[in-house]
Structures are given as C-alpha cells and as structure tokens.
N, C-alpha and C. Protein backbone atom coordinates (compact mmCIF):
# COMPACT_ATOMS: atom_id res chain seq x y z
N UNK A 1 177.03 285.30 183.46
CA UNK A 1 177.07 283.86 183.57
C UNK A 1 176.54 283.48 184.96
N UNK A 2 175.90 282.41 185.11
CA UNK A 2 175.18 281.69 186.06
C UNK A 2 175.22 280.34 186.38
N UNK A 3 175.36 279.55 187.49
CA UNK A 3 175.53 278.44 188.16
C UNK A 3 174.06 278.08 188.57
N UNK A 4 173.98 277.19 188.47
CA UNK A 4 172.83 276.70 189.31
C UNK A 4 172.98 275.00 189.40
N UNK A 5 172.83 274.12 190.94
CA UNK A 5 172.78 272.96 190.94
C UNK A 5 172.21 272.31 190.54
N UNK A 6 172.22 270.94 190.31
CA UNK A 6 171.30 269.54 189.77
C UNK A 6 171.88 268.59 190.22
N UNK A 7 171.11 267.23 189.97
CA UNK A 7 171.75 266.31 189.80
C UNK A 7 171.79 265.43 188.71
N UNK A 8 172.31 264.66 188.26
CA UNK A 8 172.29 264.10 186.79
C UNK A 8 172.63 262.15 187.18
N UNK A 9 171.65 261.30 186.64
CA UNK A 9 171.80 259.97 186.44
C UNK A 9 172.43 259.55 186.19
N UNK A 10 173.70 258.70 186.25
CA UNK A 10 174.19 257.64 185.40
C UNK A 10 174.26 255.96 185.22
N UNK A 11 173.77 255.85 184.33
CA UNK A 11 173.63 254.13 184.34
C UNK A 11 174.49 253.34 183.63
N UNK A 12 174.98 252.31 184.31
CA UNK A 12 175.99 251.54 183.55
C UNK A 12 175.56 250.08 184.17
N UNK A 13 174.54 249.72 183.31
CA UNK A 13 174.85 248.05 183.62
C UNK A 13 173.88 247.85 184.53
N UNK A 14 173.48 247.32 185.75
CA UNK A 14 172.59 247.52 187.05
C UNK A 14 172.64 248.54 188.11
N UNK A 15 173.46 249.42 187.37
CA UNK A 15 173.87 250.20 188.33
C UNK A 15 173.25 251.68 188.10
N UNK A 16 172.93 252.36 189.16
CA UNK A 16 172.17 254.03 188.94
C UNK A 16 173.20 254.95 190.31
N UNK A 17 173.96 255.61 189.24
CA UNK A 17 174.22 256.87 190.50
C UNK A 17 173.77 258.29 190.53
N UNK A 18 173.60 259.13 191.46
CA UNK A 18 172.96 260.10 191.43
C UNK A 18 174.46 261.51 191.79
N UNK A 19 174.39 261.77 190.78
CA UNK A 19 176.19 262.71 190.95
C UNK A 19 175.52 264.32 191.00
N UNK A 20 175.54 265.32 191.96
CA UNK A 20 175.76 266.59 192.23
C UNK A 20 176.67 267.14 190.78
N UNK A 21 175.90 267.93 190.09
CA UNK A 21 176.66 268.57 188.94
C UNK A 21 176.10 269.92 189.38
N UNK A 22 177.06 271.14 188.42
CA UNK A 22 176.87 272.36 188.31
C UNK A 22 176.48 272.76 187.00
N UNK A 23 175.40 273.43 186.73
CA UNK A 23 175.12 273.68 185.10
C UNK A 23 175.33 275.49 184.93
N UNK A 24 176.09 275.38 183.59
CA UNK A 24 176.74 277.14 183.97
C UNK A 24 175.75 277.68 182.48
N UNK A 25 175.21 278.51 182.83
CA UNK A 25 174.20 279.65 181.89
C UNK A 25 175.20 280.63 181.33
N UNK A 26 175.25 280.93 180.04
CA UNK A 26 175.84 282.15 179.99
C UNK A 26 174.89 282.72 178.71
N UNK A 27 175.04 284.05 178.41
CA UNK A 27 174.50 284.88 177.13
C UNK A 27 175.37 284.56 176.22
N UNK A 28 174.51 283.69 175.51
CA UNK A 28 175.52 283.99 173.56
C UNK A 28 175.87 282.57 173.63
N UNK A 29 175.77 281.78 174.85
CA UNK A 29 176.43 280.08 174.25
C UNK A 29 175.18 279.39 173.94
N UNK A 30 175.50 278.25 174.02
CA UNK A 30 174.58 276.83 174.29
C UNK A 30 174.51 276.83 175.50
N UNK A 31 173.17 277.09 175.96
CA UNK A 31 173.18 276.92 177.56
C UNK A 31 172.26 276.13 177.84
N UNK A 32 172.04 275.17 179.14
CA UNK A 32 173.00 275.16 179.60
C UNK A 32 174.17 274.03 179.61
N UNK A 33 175.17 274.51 179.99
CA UNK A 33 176.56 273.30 180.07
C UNK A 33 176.68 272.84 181.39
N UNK A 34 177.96 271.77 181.04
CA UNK A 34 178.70 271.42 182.41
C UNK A 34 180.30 272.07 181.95
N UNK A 35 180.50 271.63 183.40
CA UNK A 35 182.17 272.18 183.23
C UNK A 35 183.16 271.49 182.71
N UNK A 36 183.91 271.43 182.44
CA UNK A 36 184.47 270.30 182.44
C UNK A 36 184.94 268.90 183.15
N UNK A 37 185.72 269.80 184.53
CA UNK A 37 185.35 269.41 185.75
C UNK A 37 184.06 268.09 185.90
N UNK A 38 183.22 268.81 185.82
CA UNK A 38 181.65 268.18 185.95
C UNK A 38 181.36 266.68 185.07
N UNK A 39 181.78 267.18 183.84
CA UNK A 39 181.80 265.84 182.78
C UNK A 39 182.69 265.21 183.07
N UNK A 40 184.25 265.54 183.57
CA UNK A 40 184.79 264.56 184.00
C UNK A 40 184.54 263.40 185.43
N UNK A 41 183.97 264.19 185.99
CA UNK A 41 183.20 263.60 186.97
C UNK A 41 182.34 262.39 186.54
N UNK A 42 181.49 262.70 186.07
CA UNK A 42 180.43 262.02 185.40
C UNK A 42 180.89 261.01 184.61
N UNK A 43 182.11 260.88 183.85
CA UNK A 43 183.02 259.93 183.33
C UNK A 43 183.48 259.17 184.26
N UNK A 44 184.08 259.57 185.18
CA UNK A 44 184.62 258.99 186.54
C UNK A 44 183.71 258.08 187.24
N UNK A 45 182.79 258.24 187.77
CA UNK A 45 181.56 257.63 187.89
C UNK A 45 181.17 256.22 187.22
N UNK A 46 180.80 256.85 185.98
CA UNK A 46 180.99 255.79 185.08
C UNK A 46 181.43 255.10 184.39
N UNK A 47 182.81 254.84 184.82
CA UNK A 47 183.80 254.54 184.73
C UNK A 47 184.27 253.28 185.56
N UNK A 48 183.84 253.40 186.97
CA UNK A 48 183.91 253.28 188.20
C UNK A 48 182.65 252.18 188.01
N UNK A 49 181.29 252.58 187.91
CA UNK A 49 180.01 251.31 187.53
C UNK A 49 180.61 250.64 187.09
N UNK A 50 180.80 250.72 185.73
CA UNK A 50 181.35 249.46 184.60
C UNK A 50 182.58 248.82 185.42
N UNK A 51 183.19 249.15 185.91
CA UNK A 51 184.35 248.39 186.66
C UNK A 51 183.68 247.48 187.82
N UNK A 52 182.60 247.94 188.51
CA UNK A 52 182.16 247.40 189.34
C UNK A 52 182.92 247.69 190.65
N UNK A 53 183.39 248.68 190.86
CA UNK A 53 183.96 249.59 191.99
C UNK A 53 183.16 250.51 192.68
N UNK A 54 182.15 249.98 193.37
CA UNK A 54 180.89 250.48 193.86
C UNK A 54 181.74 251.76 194.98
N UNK A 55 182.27 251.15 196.01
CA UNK A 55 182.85 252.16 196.94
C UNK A 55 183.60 253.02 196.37
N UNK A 56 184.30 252.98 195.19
CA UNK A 56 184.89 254.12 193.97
C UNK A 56 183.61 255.29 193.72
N UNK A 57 182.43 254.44 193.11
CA UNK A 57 181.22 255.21 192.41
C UNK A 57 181.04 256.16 193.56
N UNK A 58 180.73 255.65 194.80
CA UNK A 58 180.14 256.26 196.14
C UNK A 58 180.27 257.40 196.65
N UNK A 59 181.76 257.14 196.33
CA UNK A 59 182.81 258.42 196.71
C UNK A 59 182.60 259.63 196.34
N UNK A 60 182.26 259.75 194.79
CA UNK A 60 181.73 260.83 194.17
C UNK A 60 180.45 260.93 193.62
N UNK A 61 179.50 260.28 193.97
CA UNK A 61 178.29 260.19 194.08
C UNK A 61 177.33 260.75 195.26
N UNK A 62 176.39 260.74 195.33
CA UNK A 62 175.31 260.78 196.78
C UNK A 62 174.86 259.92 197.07
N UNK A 63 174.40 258.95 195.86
CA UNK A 63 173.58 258.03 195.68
C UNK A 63 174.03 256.65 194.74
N UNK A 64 174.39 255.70 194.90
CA UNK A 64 174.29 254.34 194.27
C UNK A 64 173.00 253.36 194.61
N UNK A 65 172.74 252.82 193.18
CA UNK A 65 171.40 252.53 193.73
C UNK A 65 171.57 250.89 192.63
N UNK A 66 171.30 250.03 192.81
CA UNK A 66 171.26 248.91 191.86
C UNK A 66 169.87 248.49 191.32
N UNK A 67 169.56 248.32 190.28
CA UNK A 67 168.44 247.93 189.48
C UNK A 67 167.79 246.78 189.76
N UNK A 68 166.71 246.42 189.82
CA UNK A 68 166.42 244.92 189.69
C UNK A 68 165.13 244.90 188.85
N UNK A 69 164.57 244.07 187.93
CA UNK A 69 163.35 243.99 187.35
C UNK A 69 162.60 244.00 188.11
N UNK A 70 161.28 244.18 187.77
CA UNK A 70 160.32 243.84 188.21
C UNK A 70 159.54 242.32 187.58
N UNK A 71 159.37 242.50 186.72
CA UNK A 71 158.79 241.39 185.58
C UNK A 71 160.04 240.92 184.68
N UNK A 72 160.06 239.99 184.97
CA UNK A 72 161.47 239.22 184.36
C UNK A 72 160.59 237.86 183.48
C-alpha cells in the first residue's frame, strides 16, 4: 500500500477551496481512495462553504478562493 499527496477542489455556491488530501494505492482494491479521515475532511469543508463560515473553511483548507463571472 501507498500514499501519495494531492489536492482536491471543493465548490459550494461561490465558493472554491483547495484541501491537502492523501490518496492510498493498494493491490487488489479500487485504487485510488481517500481515507476516511480525508472524506471527512472534505465534508467538513463543505460543510463549512454552504454555511458561509469562511474562517471555518480556511482552517482546513490552504486555499479559499470566491468565484465571480466573467460575462454575466
């Protein structure tokens, strides 16, 4: 089994965060996964957007970033 970093998007609404996940490789599964850990994270997060608890999102994020059109 194997780890290797990423990061993974989440969008909720105008909102884009950029969350540090771990993706685990193994022989014989569906690879690759997150941990659980990881998806709960990623729930948390977005969880946190939709609430509109930006300094919540931040916390476990790297990155918050807000959307705006271009052509409206």
């Amino acid at each position: 089994m194997s780890r290797r970093s990423t990061r993974r998007l989440v969008r909720e609404g105008e909102f884009v965060a950029e969350v540090d996940v771990e993706l685990v490789e193994a022989e014989g599964a569906w690879t690759p996964y997150l941990s659980l850990e990881d998806a709960y994270k990623l729930d948390d997060v977005r969880d946190a957007l939709r609430a509109g608890d930006i300094d919540r999102a931040s916390q476990m994020a790297i990155r918050v970033y807000r959307l705006t059109p271009v052509r409206g």
